[in-house]
Protein backbone atom coordinates (compact mmCIF):
# COMPACT_ATOMS: atom_id res chain seq x y z
CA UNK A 1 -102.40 -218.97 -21.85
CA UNK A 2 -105.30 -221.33 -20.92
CA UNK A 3 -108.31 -222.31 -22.63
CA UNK A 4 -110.94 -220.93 -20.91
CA UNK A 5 -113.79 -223.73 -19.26
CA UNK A 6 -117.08 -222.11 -19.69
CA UNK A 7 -119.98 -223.59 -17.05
CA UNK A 8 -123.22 -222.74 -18.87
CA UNK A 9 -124.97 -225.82 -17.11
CA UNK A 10 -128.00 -224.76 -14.27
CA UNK A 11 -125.99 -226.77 -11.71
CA UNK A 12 -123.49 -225.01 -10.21
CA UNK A 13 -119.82 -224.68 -11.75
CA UNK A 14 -117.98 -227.19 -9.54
CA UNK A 15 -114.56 -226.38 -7.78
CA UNK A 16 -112.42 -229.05 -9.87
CA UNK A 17 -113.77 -227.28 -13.09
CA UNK A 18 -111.10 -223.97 -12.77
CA UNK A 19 -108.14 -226.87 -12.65
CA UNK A 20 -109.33 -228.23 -16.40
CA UNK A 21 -108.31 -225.17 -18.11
CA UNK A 22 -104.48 -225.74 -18.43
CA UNK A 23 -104.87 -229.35 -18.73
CA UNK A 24 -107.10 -228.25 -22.54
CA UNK A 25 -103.45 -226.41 -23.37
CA UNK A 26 -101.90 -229.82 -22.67
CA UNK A 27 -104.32 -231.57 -24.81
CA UNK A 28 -104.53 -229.00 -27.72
CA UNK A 29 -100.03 -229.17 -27.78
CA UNK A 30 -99.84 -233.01 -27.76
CA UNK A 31 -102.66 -233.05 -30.67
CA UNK A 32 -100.51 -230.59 -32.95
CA UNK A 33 -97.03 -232.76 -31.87
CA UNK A 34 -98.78 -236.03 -33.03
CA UNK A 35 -100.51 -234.90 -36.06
CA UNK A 36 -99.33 -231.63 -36.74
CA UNK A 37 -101.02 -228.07 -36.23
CA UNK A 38 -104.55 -226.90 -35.67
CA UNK A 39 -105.80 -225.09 -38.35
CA UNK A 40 -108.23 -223.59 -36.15
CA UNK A 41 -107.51 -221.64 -33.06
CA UNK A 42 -109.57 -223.36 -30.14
CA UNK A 43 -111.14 -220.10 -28.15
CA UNK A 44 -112.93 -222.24 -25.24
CA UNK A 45 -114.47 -225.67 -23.97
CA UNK A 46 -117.99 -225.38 -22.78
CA UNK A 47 -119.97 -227.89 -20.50
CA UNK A 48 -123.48 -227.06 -21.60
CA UNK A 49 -127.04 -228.73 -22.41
CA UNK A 50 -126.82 -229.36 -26.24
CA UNK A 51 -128.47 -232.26 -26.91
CA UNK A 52 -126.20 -233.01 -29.86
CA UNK A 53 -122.61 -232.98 -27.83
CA UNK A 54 -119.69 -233.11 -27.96
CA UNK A 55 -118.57 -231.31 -30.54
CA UNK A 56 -117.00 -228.42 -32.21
CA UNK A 57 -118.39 -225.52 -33.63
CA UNK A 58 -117.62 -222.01 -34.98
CA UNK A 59 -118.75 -219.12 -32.91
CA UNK A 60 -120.76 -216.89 -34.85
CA UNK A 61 -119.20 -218.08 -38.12
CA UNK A 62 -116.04 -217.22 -37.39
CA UNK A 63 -113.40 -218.36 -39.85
CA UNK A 64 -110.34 -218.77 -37.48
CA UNK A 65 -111.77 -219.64 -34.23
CA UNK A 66 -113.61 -223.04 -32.55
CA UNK A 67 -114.97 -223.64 -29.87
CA UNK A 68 -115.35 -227.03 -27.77
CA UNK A 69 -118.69 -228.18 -27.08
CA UNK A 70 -118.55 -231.03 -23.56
CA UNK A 71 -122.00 -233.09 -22.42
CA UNK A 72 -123.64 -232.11 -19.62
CA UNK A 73 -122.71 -235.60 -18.42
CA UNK A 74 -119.39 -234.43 -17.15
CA UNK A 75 -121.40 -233.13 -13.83
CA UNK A 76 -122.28 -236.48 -13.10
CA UNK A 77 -118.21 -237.49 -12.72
CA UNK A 78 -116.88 -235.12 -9.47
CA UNK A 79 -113.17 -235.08 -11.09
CA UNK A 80 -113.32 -234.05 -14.12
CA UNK A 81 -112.68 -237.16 -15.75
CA UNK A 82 -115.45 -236.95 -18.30
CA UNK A 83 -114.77 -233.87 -19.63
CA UNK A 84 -111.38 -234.27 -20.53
CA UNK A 85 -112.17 -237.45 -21.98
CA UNK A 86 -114.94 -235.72 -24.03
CA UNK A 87 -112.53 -232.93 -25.37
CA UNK A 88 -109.67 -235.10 -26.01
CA UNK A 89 -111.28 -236.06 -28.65
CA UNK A 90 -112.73 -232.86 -29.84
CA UNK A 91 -109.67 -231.68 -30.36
CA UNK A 92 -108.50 -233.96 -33.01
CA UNK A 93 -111.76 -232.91 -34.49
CA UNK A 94 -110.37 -229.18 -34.04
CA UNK A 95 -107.42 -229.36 -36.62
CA UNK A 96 -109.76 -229.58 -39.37
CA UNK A 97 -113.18 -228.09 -39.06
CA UNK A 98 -115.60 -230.16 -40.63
CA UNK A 99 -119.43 -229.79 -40.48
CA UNK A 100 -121.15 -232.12 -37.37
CA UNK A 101 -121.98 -235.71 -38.82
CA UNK A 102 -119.62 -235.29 -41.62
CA UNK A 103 -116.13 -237.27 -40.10
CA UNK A 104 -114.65 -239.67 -41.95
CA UNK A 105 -114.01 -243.30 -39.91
CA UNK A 106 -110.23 -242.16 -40.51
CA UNK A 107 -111.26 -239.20 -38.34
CA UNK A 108 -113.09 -240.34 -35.79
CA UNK A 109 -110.85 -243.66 -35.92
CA UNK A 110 -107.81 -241.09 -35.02
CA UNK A 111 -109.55 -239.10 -32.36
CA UNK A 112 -110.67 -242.17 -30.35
CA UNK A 113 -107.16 -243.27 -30.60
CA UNK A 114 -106.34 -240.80 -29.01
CA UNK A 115 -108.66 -239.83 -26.60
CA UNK A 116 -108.00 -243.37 -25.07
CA UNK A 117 -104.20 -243.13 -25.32
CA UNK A 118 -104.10 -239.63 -23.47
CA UNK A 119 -106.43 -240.69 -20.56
CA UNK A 120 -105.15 -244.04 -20.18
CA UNK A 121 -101.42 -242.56 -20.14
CA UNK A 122 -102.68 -239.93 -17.80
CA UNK A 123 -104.14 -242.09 -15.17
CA UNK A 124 -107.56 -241.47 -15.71
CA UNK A 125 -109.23 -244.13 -16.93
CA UNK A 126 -107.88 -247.65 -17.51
CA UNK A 127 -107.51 -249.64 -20.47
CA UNK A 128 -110.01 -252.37 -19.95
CA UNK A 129 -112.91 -249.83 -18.49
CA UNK A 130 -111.78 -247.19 -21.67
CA UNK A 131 -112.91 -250.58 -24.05
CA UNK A 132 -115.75 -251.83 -21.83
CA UNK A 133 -117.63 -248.96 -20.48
CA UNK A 134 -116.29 -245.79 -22.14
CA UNK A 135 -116.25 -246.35 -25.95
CA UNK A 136 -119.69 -247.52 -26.51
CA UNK A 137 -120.39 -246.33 -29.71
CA UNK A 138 -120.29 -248.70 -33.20
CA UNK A 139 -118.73 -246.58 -35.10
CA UNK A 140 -116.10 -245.18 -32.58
CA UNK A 141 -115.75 -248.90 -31.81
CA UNK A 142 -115.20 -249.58 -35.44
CA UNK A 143 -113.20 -246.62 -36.60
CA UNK A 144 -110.80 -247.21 -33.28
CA UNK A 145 -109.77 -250.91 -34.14
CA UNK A 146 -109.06 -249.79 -37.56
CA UNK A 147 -106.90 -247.06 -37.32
CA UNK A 148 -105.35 -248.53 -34.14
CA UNK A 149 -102.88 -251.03 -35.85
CA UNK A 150 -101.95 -248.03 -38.34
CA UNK A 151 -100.84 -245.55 -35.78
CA UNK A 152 -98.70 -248.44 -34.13
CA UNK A 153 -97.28 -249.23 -37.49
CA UNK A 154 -96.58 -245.26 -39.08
CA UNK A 155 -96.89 -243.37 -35.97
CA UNK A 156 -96.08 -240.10 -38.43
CA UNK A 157 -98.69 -240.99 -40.99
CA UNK A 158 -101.12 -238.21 -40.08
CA UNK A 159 -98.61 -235.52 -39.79
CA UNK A 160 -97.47 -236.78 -43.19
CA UNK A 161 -101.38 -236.81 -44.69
CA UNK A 162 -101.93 -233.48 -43.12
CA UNK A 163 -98.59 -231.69 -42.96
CA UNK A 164 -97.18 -232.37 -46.11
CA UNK A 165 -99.84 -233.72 -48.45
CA UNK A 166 -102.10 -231.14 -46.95
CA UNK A 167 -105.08 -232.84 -46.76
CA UNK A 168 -107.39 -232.91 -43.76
CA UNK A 169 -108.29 -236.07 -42.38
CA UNK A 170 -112.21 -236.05 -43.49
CA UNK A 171 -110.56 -234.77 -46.94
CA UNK A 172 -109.00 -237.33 -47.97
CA UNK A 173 -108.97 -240.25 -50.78
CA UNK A 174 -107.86 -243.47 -50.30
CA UNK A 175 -105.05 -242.89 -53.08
CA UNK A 176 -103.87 -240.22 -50.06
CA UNK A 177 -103.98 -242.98 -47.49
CA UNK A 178 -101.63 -245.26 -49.56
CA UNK A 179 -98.96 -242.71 -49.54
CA UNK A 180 -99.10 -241.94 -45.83
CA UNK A 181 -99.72 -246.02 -44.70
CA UNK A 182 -98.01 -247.84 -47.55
CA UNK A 183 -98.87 -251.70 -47.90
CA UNK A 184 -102.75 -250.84 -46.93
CA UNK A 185 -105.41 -252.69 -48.69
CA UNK A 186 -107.53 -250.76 -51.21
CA UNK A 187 -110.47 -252.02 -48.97
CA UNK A 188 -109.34 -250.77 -46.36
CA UNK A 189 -108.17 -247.57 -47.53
CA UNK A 190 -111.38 -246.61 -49.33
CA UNK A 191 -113.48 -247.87 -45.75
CA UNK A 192 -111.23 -245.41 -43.67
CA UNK A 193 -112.28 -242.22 -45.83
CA UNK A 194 -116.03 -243.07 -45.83
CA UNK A 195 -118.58 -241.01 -43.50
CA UNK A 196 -118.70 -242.38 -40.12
CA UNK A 197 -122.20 -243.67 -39.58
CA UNK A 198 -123.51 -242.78 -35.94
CA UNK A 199 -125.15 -245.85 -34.61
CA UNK A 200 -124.85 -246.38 -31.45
């Protein structure tokens, strides 16, 4: 079953928009391979006009169901590019609900990972543009570099953190981190579970 890819822009829904929805499904599986599963069941992904997207939120409070929340910048790309990009990395926000603006740099360090990985891989975008011109934010910037070498080194470490030590990824202390990514420094480890500070 797909995840439905709800137009609620004024322009109208463009054709490539209907080809998205299974492409969410192959998103939302690879996310739950890597770092294990969703405790939230996504319900859509909606291109719409709030002024505080992407993101995820619960519909009507629900307490088993997200939604995904895309700019309305993905109009201005005629493939789609942008808003699979954009919910790539909603969905590692998706596993574990936590309120908007509350992340961790572990968290949004781990979604930018792989938001770049998956579109890179998948043709999308390339690897010097995804640095130069698609991650433009400081703290994405920041949080990317320093999970990157992490994820190379204990590809498993986040399954681990959340599968077995059940803590979420914005849940976490840095005592958690040194059991999941042994021989990190206590600097590091207690800079990963801080709040992400949106500046861009």
């Amino acid at each position: 079953m797909s995840i439905r890819f709800d137009w609620e822009l004024t322009i109208a829904r463009p054709a490539w928009a209907d080809a998205l929805q299974s492409r969410f499904r192959e998103i939302e599986a690879e996310v739950a391979t890597l770092f294990g599963p969703s405790n939230w069941r996504v319900r859509r992904v909606v291109a719409t006009n709030w002024v505080n997207g992407p993101d995820v939120f619960r519909p009507d409070e629900s307490p088993t169901e997200v939604d995904i929340r895309v700019s309305k910048t993905v109009a201005n790309f005629p493939d789609g590019k942008s808003a699979l990009f954009q919910s790539a990395h909603e969905f590692v926000h998706a596993l574990d609900f936590v309120d908007i603006g509350q992340a961790s740099v572990l968290e949004e360090g781990v979604a930018v990972w792989f938001q770049a990985d998956w579109c890179v891989r998948n043709g999308l975008i390339n690897a010097q543009d995804m640095r130069d011109k698609w991650v433009t934010s400081k703290c994405y910037r920041e949080a990317w570099v320093a999970v990157s070498p992490l994820l190379a080194s204990y590809p498993d470490a986040i399954k681990q953190l959340r599968v077995e030590l059940g803590k979420s990824l914005s849940n976490c202390d840095a005592s958690d981190l040194k059991k999941v990514f042994p021989g990190i420094s206590d600097e590091t480890a207690a800079d990963l579970v801080k709040k992400c500070e949106y500046v861009h």
